[in-house]
C-alpha atoms as a PDB file:
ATOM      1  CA  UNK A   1      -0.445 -13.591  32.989  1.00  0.00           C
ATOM      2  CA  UNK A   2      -0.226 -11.332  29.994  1.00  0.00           C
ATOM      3  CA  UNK A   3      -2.231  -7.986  29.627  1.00  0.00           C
ATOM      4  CA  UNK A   4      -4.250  -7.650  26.444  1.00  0.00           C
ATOM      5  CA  UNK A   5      -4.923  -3.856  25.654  1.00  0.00           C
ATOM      6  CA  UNK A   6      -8.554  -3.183  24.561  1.00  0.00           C
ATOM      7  CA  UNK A   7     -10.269  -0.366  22.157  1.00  0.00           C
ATOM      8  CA  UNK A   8      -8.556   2.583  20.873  1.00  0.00           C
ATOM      9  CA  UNK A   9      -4.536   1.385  22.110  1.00  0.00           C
ATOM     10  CA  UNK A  10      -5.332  -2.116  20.898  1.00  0.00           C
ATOM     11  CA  UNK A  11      -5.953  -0.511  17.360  1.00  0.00           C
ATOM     12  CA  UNK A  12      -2.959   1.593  17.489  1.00  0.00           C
ATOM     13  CA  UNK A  13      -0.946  -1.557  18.340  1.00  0.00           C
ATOM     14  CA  UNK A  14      -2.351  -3.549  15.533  1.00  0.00           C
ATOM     15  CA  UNK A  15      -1.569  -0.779  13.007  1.00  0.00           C
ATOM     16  CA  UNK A  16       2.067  -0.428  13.877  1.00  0.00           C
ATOM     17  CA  UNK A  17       2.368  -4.342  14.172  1.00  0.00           C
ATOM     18  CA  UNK A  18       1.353  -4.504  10.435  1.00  0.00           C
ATOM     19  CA  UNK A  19       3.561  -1.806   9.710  1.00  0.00           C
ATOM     20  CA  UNK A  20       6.384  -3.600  10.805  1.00  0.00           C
ATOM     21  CA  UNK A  21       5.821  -6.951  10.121  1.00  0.00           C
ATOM     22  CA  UNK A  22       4.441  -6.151   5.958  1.00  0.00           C
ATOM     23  CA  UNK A  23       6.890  -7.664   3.317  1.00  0.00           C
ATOM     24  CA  UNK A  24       7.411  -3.843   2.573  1.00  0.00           C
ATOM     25  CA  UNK A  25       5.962  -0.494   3.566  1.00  0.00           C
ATOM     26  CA  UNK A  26       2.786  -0.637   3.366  1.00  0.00           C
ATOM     27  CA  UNK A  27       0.210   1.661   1.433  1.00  0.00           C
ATOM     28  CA  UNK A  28      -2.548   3.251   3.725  1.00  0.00           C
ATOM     29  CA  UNK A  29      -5.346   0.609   1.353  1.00  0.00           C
ATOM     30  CA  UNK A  30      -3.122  -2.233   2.112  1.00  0.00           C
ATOM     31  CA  UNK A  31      -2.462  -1.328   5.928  1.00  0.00           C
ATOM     32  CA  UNK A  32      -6.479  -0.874   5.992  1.00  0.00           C
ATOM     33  CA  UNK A  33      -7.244  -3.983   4.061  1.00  0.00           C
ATOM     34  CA  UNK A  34      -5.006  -6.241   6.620  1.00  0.00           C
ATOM     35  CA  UNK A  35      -6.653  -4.725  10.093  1.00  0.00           C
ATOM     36  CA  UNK A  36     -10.238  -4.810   8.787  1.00  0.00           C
ATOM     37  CA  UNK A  37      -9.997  -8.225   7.673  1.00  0.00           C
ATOM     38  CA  UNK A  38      -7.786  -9.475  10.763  1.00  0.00           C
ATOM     39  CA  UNK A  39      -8.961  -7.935  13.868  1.00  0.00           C
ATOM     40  CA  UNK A  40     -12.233  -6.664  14.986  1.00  0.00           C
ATOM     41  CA  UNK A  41     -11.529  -3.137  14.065  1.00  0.00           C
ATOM     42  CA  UNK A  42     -14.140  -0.940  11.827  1.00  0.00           C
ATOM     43  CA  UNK A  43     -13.347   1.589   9.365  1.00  0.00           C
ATOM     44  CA  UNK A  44     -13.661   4.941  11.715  1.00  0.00           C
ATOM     45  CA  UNK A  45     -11.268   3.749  14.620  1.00  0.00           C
ATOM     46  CA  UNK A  46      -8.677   2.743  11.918  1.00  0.00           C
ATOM     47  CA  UNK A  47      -8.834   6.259  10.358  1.00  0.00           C
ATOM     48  CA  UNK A  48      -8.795   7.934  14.062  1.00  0.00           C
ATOM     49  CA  UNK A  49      -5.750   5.582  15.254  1.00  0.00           C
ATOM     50  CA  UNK A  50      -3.992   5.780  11.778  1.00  0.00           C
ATOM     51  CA  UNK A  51      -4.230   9.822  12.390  1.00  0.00           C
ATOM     52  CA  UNK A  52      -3.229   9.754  15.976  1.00  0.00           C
ATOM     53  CA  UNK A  53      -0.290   7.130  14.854  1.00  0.00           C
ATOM     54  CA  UNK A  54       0.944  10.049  12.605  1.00  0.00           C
ATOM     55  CA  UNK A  55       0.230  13.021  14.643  1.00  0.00           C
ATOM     56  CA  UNK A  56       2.593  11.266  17.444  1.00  0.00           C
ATOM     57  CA  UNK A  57       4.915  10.472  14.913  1.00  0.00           C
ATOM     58  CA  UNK A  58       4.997   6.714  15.393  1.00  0.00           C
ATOM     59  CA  UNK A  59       3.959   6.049  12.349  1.00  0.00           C
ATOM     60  CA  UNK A  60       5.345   8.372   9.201  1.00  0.00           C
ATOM     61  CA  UNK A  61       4.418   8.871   5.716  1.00  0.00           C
ATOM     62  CA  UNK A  62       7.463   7.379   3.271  1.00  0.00           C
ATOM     63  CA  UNK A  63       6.631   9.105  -0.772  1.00  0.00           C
ATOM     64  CA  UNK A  64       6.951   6.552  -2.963  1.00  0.00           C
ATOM     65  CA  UNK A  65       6.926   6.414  -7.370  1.00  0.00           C
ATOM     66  CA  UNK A  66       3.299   4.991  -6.707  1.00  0.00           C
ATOM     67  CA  UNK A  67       1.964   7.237  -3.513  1.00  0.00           C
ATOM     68  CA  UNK A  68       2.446   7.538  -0.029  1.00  0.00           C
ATOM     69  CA  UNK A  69       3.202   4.208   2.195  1.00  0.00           C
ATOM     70  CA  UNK A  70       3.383   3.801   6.245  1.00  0.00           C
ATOM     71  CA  UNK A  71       6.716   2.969   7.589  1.00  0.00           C
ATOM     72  CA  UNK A  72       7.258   2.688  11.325  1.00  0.00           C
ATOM     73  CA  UNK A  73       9.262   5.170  12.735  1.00  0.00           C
ATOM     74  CA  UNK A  74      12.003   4.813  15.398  1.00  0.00           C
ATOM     75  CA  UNK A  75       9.467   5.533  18.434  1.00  0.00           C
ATOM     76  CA  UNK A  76       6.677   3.205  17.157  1.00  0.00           C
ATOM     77  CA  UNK A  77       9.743   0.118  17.136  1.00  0.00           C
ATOM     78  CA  UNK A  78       9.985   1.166  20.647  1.00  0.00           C
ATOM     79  CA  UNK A  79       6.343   1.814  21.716  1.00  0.00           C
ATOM     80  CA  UNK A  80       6.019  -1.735  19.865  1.00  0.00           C
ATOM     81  CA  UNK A  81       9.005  -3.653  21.703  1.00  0.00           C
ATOM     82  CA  UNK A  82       7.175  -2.627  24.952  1.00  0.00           C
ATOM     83  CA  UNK A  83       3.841  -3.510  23.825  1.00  0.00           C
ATOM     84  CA  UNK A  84       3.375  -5.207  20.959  1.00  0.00           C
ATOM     85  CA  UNK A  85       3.038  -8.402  22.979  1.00  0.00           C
ATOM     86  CA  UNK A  86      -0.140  -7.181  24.836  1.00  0.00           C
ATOM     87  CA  UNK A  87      -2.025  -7.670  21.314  1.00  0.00           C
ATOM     88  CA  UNK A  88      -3.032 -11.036  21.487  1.00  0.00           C
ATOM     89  CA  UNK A  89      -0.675 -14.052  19.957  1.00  0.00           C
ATOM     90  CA  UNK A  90      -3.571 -15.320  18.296  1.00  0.00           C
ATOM     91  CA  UNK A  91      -4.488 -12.046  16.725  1.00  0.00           C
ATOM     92  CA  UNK A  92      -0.902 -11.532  15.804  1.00  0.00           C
ATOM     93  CA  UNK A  93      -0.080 -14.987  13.860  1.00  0.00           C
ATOM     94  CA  UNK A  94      -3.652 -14.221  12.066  1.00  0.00           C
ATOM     95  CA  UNK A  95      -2.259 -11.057  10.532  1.00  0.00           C
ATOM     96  CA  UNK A  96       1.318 -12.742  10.087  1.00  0.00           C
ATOM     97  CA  UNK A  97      -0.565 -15.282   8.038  1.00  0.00           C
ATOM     98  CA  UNK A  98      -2.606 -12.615   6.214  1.00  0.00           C
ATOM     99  CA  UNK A  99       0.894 -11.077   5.355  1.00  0.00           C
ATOM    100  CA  UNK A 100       2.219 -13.793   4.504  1.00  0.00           C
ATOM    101  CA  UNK A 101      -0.325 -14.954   2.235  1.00  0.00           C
ATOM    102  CA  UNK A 102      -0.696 -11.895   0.101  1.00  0.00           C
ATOM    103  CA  UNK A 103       2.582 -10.655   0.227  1.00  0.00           C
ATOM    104  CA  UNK A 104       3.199 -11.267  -3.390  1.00  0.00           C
ATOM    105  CA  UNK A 105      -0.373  -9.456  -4.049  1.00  0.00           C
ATOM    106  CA  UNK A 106       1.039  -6.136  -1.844  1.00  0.00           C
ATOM    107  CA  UNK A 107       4.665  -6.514  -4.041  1.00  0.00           C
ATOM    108  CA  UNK A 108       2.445  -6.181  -7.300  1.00  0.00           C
ATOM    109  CA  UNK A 109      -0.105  -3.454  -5.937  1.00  0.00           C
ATOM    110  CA  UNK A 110       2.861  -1.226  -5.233  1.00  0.00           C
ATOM    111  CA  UNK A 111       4.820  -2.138  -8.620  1.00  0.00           C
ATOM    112  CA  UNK A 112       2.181  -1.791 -10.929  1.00  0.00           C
ATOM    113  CA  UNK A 113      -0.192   1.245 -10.034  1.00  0.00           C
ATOM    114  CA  UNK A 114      -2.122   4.164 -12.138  1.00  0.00           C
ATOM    115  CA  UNK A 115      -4.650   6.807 -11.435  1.00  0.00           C
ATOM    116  CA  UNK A 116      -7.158   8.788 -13.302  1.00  0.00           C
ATOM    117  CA  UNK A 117      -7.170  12.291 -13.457  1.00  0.00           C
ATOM    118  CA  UNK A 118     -10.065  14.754 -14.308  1.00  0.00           C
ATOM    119  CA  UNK A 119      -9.485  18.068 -15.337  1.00  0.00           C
ATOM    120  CA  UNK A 120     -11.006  21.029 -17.081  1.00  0.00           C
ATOM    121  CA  UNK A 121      -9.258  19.685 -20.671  1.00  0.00           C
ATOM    122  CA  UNK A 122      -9.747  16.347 -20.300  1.00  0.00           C
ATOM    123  CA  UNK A 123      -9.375  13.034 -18.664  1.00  0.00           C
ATOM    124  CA  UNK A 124      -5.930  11.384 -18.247  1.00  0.00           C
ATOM    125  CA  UNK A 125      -4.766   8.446 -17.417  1.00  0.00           C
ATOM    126  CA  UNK A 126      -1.796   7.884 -15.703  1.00  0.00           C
ATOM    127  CA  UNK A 127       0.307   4.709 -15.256  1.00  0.00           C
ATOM    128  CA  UNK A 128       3.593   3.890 -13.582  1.00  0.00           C
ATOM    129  CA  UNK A 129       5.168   0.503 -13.296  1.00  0.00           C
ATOM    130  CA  UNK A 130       7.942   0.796 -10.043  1.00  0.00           C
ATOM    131  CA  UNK A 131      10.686  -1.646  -9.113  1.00  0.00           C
ATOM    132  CA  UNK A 132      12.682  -1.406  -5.860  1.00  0.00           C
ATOM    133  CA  UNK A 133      11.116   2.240  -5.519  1.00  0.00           C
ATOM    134  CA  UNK A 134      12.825   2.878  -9.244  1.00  0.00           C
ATOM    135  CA  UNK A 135      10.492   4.352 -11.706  1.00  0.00           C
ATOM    136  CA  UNK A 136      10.601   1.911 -14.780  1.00  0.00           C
ATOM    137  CA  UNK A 137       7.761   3.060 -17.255  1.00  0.00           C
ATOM    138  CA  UNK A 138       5.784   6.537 -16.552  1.00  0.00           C
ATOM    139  CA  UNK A 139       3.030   6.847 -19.364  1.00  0.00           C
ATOM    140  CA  UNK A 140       0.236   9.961 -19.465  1.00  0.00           C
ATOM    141  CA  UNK A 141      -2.305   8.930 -21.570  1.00  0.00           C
ATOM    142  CA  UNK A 142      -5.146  11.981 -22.581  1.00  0.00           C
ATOM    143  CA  UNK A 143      -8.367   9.836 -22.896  1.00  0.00           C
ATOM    144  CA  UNK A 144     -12.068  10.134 -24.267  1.00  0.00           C
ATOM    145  CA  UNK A 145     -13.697   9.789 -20.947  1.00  0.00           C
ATOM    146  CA  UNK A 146     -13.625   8.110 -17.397  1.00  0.00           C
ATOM    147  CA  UNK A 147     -15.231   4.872 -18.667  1.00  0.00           C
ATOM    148  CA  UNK A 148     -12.510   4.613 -21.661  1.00  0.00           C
ATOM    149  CA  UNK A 149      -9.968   5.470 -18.363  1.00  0.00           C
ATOM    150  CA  UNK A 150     -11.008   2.517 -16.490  1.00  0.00           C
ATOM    151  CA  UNK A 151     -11.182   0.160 -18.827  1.00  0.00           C
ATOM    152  CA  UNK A 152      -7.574   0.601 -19.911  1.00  0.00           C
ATOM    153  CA  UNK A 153      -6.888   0.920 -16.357  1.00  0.00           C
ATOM    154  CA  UNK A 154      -7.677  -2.711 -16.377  1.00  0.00           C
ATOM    155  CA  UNK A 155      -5.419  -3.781 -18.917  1.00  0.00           C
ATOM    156  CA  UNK A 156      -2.621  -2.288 -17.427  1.00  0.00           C
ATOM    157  CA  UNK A 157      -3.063  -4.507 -14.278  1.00  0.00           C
ATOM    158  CA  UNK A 158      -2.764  -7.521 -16.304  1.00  0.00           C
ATOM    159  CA  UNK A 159      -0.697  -6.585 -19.185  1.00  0.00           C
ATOM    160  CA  UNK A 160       1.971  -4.255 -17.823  1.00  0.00           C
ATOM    161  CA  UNK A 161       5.043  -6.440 -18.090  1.00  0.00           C
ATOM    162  CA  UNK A 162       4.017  -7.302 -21.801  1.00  0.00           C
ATOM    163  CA  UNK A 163       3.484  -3.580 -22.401  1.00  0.00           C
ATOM    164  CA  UNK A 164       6.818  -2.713 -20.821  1.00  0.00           C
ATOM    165  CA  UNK A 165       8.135  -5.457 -22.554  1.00  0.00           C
ATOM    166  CA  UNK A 166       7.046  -4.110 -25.952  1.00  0.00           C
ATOM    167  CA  UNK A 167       7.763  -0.660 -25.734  1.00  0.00           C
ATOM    168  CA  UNK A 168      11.185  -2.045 -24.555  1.00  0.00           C
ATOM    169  CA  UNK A 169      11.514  -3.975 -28.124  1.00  0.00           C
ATOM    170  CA  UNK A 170      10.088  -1.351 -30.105  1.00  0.00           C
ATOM    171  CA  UNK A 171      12.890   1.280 -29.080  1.00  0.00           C
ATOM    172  CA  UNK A 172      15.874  -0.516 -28.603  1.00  0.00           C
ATOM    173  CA  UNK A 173      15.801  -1.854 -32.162  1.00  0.00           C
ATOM    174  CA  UNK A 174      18.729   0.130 -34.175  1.00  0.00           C
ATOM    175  CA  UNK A 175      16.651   0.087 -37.835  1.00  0.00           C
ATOM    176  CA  UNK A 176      12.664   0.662 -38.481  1.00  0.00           C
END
């Protein structure tokens, strides 16, 4: 009969089960997204085993164009070919399905990203559009406010690859 971890190692297990098992490396939103909604863990014990994960070095920070991702390391494979099989199979083909499921919407978060930043001058907007961890299209955008920001924020989700697309066009045309 198997042994099912409970509590604080059962979270720890989860974490570095969706680490290895996500289409890609995961970002830390993405990693939290898939326990929360796939295991009974709350918001405070993923942020204390996330930390302890990384302070022990079995899970790792990989820099990305976008941000930071999760990757497993070498000793979270092996901490996770011991006992990965003491988290529940049930819980594990829920979170395999999960994956599996959005793993086109994970691709697309970590292609297609931006971020607003406030400063002392200003409000900019920044927006990056990644493929295979290759920066593509890097644009810094000085805006009118954080409302403006968001709003255009929005309409690079949707309409990067036309955007791309144009800019693309626009300079590769020998005459204007």
């Amino acid at each position: 009969m198997p042994y099912f971890t409970h509590g604080e190692t059962k979270n720890k297990l989860i974490l570095l089960y969706i680490a290895e098992h996500a289409c890609a490396v995961p970002t830390r939103e993405q990693l939290y997204r898939t326990a929360i909604l796939n295991s009974q863990m709350e918001y405070f014990s993923f942020e204390e085993a996330l930390g302890e994960l990384l302070e022990d070095r079995l899970l790792t920070e990989v820099p990305k164009p976008f941000g930071d991702c999760l990757g497993v390391t070498d000793l979270g494979r092996e901490a996770l070919s011991m006992f990965g099989k003491s988290v529940p199979q049930d819980e594990r083909r829920k979170i395999d399905a999960y994956l599996e499921t959005h793993r086109r919407e994970f691709l697309h978060e970590t292609q297609i990203s931006s971020h607003i930043e406030k400063s002392e001058s200003g409000v900019i907007l920044h927006l990056l559009l990644t493929e295979a961890d290759r920066v593509m299209l890097s644009i810094a955008l000085a805006v009118a406010s954080e409302e403006q920001a968001l709003e255009m924020r929005s309409h690079w989700e949707s309409g990067s690859e036309s955007i791309y697309n144009y800019i693309w066009d626009s300079l590769s045309k020998e005459s204007y």
